[in-house]
N, C-alpha and C. Protein backbone atom coordinates (compact mmCIF):
# COMPACT_ATOMS: atom_id res chain seq x y z
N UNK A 1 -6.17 1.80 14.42
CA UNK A 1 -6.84 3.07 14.51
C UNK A 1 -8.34 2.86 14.73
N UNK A 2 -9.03 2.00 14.02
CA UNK A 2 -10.37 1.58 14.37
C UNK A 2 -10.64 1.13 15.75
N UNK A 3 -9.75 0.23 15.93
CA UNK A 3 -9.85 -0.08 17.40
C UNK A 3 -9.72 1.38 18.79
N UNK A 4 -9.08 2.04 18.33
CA UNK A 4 -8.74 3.19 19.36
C UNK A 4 -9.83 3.97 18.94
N UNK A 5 -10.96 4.13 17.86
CA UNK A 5 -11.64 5.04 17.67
C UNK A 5 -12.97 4.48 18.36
N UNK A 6 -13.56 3.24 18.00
CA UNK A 6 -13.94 2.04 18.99
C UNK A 6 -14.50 2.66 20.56
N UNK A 7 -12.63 2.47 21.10
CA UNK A 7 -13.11 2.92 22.40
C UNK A 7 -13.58 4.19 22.84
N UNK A 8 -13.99 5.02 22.21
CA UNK A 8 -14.49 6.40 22.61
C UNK A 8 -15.92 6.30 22.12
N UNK A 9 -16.72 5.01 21.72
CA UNK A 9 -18.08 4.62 21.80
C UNK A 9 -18.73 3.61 22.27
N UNK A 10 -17.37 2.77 22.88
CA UNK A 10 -18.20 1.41 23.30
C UNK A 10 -17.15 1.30 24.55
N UNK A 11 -18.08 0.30 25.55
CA UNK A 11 -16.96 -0.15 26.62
C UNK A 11 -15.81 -0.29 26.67
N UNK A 12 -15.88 -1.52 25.60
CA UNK A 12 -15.08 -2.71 25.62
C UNK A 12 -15.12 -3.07 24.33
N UNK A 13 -14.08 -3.01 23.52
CA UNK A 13 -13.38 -2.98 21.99
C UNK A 13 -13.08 -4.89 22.27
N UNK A 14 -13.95 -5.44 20.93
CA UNK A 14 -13.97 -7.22 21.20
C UNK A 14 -12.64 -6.75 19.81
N UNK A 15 -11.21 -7.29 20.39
CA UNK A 15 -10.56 -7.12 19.37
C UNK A 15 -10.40 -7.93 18.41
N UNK A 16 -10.78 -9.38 18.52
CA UNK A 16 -10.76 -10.53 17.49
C UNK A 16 -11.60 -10.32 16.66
N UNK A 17 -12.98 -9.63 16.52
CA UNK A 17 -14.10 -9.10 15.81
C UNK A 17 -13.18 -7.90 15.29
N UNK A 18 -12.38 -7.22 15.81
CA UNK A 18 -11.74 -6.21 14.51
C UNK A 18 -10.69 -6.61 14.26
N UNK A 19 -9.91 -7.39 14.64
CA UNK A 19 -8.99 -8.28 13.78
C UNK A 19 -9.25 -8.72 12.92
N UNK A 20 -10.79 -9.91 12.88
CA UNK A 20 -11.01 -10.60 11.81
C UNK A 20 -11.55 -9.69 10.50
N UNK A 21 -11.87 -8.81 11.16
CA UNK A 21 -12.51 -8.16 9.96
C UNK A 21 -11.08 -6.99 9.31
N UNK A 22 -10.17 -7.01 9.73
CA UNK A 22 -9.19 -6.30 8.74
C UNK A 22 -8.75 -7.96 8.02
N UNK A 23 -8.08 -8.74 8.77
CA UNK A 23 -7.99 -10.18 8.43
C UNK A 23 -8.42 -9.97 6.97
N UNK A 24 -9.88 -10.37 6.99
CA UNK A 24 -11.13 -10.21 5.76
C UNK A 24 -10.77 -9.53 4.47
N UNK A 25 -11.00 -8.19 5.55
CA UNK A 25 -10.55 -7.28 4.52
C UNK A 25 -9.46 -7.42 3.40
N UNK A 26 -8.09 -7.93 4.18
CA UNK A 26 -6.80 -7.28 3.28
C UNK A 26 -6.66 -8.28 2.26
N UNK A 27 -7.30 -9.65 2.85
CA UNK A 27 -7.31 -10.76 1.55
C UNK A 27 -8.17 -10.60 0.58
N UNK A 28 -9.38 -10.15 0.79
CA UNK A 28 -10.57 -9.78 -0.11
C UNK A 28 -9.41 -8.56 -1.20
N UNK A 29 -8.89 -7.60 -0.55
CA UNK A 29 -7.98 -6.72 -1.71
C UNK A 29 -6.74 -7.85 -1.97
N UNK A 30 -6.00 -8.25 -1.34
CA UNK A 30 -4.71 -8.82 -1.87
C UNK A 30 -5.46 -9.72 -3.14
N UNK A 31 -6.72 -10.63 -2.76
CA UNK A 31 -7.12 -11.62 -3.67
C UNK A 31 -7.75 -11.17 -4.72
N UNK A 32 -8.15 -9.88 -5.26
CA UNK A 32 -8.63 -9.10 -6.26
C UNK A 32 -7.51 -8.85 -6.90
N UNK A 33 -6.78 -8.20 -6.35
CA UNK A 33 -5.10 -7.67 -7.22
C UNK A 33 -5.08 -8.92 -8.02
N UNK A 34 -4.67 -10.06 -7.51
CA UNK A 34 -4.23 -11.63 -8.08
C UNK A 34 -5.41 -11.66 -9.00
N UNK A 35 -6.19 -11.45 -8.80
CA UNK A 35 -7.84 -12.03 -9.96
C UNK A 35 -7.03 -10.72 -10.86
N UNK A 36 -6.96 -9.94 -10.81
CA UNK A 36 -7.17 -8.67 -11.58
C UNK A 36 -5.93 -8.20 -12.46
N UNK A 37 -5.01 -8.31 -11.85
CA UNK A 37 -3.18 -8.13 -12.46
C UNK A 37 -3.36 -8.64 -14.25
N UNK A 38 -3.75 -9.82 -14.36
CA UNK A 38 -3.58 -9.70 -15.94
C UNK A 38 -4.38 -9.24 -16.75
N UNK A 39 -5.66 -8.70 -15.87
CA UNK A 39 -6.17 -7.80 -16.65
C UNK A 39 -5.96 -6.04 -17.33
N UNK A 40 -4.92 -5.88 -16.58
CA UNK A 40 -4.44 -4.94 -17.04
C UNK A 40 -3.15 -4.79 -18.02
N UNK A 41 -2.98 -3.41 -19.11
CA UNK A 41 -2.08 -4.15 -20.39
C UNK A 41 -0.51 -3.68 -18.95
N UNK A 42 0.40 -4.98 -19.53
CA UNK A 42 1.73 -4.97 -18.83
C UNK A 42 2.80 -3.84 -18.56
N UNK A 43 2.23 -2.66 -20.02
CA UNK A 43 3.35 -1.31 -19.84
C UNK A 43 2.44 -0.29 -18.32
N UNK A 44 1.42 -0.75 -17.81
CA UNK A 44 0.63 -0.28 -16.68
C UNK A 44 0.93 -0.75 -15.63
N UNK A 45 1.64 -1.88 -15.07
CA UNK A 45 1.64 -2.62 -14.27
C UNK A 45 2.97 -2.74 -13.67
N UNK A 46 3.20 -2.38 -12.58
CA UNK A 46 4.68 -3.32 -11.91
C UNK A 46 4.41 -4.39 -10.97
N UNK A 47 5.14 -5.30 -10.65
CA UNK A 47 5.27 -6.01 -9.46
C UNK A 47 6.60 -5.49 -8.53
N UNK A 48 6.21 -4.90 -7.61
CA UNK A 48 7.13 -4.69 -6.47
C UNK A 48 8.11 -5.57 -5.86
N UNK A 49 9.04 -6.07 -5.85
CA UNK A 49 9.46 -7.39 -4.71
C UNK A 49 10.02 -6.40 -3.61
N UNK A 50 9.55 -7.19 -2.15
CA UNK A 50 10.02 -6.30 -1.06
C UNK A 50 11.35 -6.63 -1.21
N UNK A 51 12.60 -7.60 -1.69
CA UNK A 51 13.64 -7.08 -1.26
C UNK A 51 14.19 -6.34 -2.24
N UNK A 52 13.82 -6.01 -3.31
CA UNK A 52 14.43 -4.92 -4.51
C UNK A 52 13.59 -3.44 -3.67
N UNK A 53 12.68 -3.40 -3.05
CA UNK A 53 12.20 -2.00 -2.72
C UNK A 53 12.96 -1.55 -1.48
N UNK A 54 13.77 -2.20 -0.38
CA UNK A 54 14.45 -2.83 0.69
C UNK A 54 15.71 -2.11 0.23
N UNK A 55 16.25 -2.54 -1.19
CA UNK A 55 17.83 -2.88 -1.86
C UNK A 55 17.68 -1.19 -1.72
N UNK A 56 17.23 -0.58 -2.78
CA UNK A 56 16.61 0.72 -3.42
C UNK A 56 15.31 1.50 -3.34
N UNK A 57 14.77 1.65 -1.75
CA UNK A 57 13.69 2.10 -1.76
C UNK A 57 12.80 3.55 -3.16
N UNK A 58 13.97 4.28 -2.89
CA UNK A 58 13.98 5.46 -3.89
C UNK A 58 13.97 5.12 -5.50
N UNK A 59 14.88 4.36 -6.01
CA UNK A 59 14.91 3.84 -7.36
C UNK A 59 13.25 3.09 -7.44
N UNK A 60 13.20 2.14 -5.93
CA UNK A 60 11.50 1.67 -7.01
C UNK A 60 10.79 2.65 -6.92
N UNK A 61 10.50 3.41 -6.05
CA UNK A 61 9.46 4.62 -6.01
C UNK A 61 9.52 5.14 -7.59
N UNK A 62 10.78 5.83 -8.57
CA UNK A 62 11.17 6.40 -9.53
C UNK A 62 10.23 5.30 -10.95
N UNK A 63 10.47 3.75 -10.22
CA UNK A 63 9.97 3.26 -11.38
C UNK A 63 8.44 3.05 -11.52
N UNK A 64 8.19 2.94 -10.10
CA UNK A 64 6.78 3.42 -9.99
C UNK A 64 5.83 4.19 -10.51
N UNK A 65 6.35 5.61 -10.43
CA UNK A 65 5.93 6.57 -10.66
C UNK A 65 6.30 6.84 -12.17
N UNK A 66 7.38 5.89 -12.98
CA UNK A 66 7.84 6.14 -14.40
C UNK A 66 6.64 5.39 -15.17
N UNK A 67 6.47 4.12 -14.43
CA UNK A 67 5.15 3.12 -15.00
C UNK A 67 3.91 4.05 -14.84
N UNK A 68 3.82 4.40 -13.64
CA UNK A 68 2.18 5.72 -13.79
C UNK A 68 2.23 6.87 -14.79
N UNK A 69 3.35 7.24 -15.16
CA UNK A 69 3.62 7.96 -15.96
C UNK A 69 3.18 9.83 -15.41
N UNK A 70 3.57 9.40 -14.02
CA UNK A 70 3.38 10.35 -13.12
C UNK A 70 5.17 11.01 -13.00
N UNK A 71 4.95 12.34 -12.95
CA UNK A 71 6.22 13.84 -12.67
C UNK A 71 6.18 14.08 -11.51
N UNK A 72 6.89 13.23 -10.41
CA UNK A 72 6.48 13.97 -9.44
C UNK A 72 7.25 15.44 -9.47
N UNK A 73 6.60 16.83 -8.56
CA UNK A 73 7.33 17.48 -8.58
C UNK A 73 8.86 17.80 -7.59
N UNK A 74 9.76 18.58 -7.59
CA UNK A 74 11.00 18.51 -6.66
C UNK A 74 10.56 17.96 -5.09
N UNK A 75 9.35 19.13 -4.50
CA UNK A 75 8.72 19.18 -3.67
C UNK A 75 8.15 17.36 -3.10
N UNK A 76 7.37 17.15 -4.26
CA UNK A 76 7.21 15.55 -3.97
C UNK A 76 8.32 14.82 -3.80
N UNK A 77 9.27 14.60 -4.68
CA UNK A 77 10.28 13.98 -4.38
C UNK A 77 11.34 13.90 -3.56
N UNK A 78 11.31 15.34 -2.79
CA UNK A 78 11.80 14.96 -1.52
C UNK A 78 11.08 14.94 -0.44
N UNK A 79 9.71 14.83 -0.46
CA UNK A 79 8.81 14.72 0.58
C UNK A 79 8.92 12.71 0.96
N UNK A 80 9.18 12.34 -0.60
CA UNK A 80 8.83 11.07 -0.34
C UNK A 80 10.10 10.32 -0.38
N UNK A 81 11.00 11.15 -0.31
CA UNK A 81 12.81 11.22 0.14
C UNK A 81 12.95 11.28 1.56
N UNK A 82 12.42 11.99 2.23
CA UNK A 82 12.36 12.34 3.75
C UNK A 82 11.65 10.90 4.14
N UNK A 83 10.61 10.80 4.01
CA UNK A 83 9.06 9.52 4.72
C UNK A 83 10.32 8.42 4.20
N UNK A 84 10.97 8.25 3.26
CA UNK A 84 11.75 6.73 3.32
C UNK A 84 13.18 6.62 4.11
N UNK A 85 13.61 7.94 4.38
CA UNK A 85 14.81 7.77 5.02
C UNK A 85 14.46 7.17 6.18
């Protein structure tokens, strides 16, 4: 999306310069999570594995949202029933 927004101000979009810098980016967050995960107390926290979210997309969403201690309402829950089908 940066890149396509890019071209409606500059010539010529150098895409390895916005590659590297999402590159940058997602490790700078992935590598904070890892610094940061045991800092938070464990009844706060899940670890996702992609093939249990894969197995049961819907069930992890449920435990997700059971650990946030978030309701979603009907409305949410099949909004985010629809986006995973």
């Amino acid at each position: 999306m940066m890149t396509y927004t890019m071209r409606m101000s500059i010539d010529e979009v150098d895409v390895r310069t916005v590659a590297g810098y999402w590159i940058d980016r997602i490790d700078e967050m992935l590598s904070a999570c890892l610094r940061d995960h045991d800092k938070l107390p464990p009844e706060r926290t899940i670890d996702v594995r992609f093939d249990e979210f894969m197995a049961d997309d819907m069930a992890m969403a449920e435990r997700v949202w059971d650990t946030a201690g978030y309701a979603p309402s009907d409305e949410s829950r099949s909004a985010v029933a629809e986006y995973l089908a």
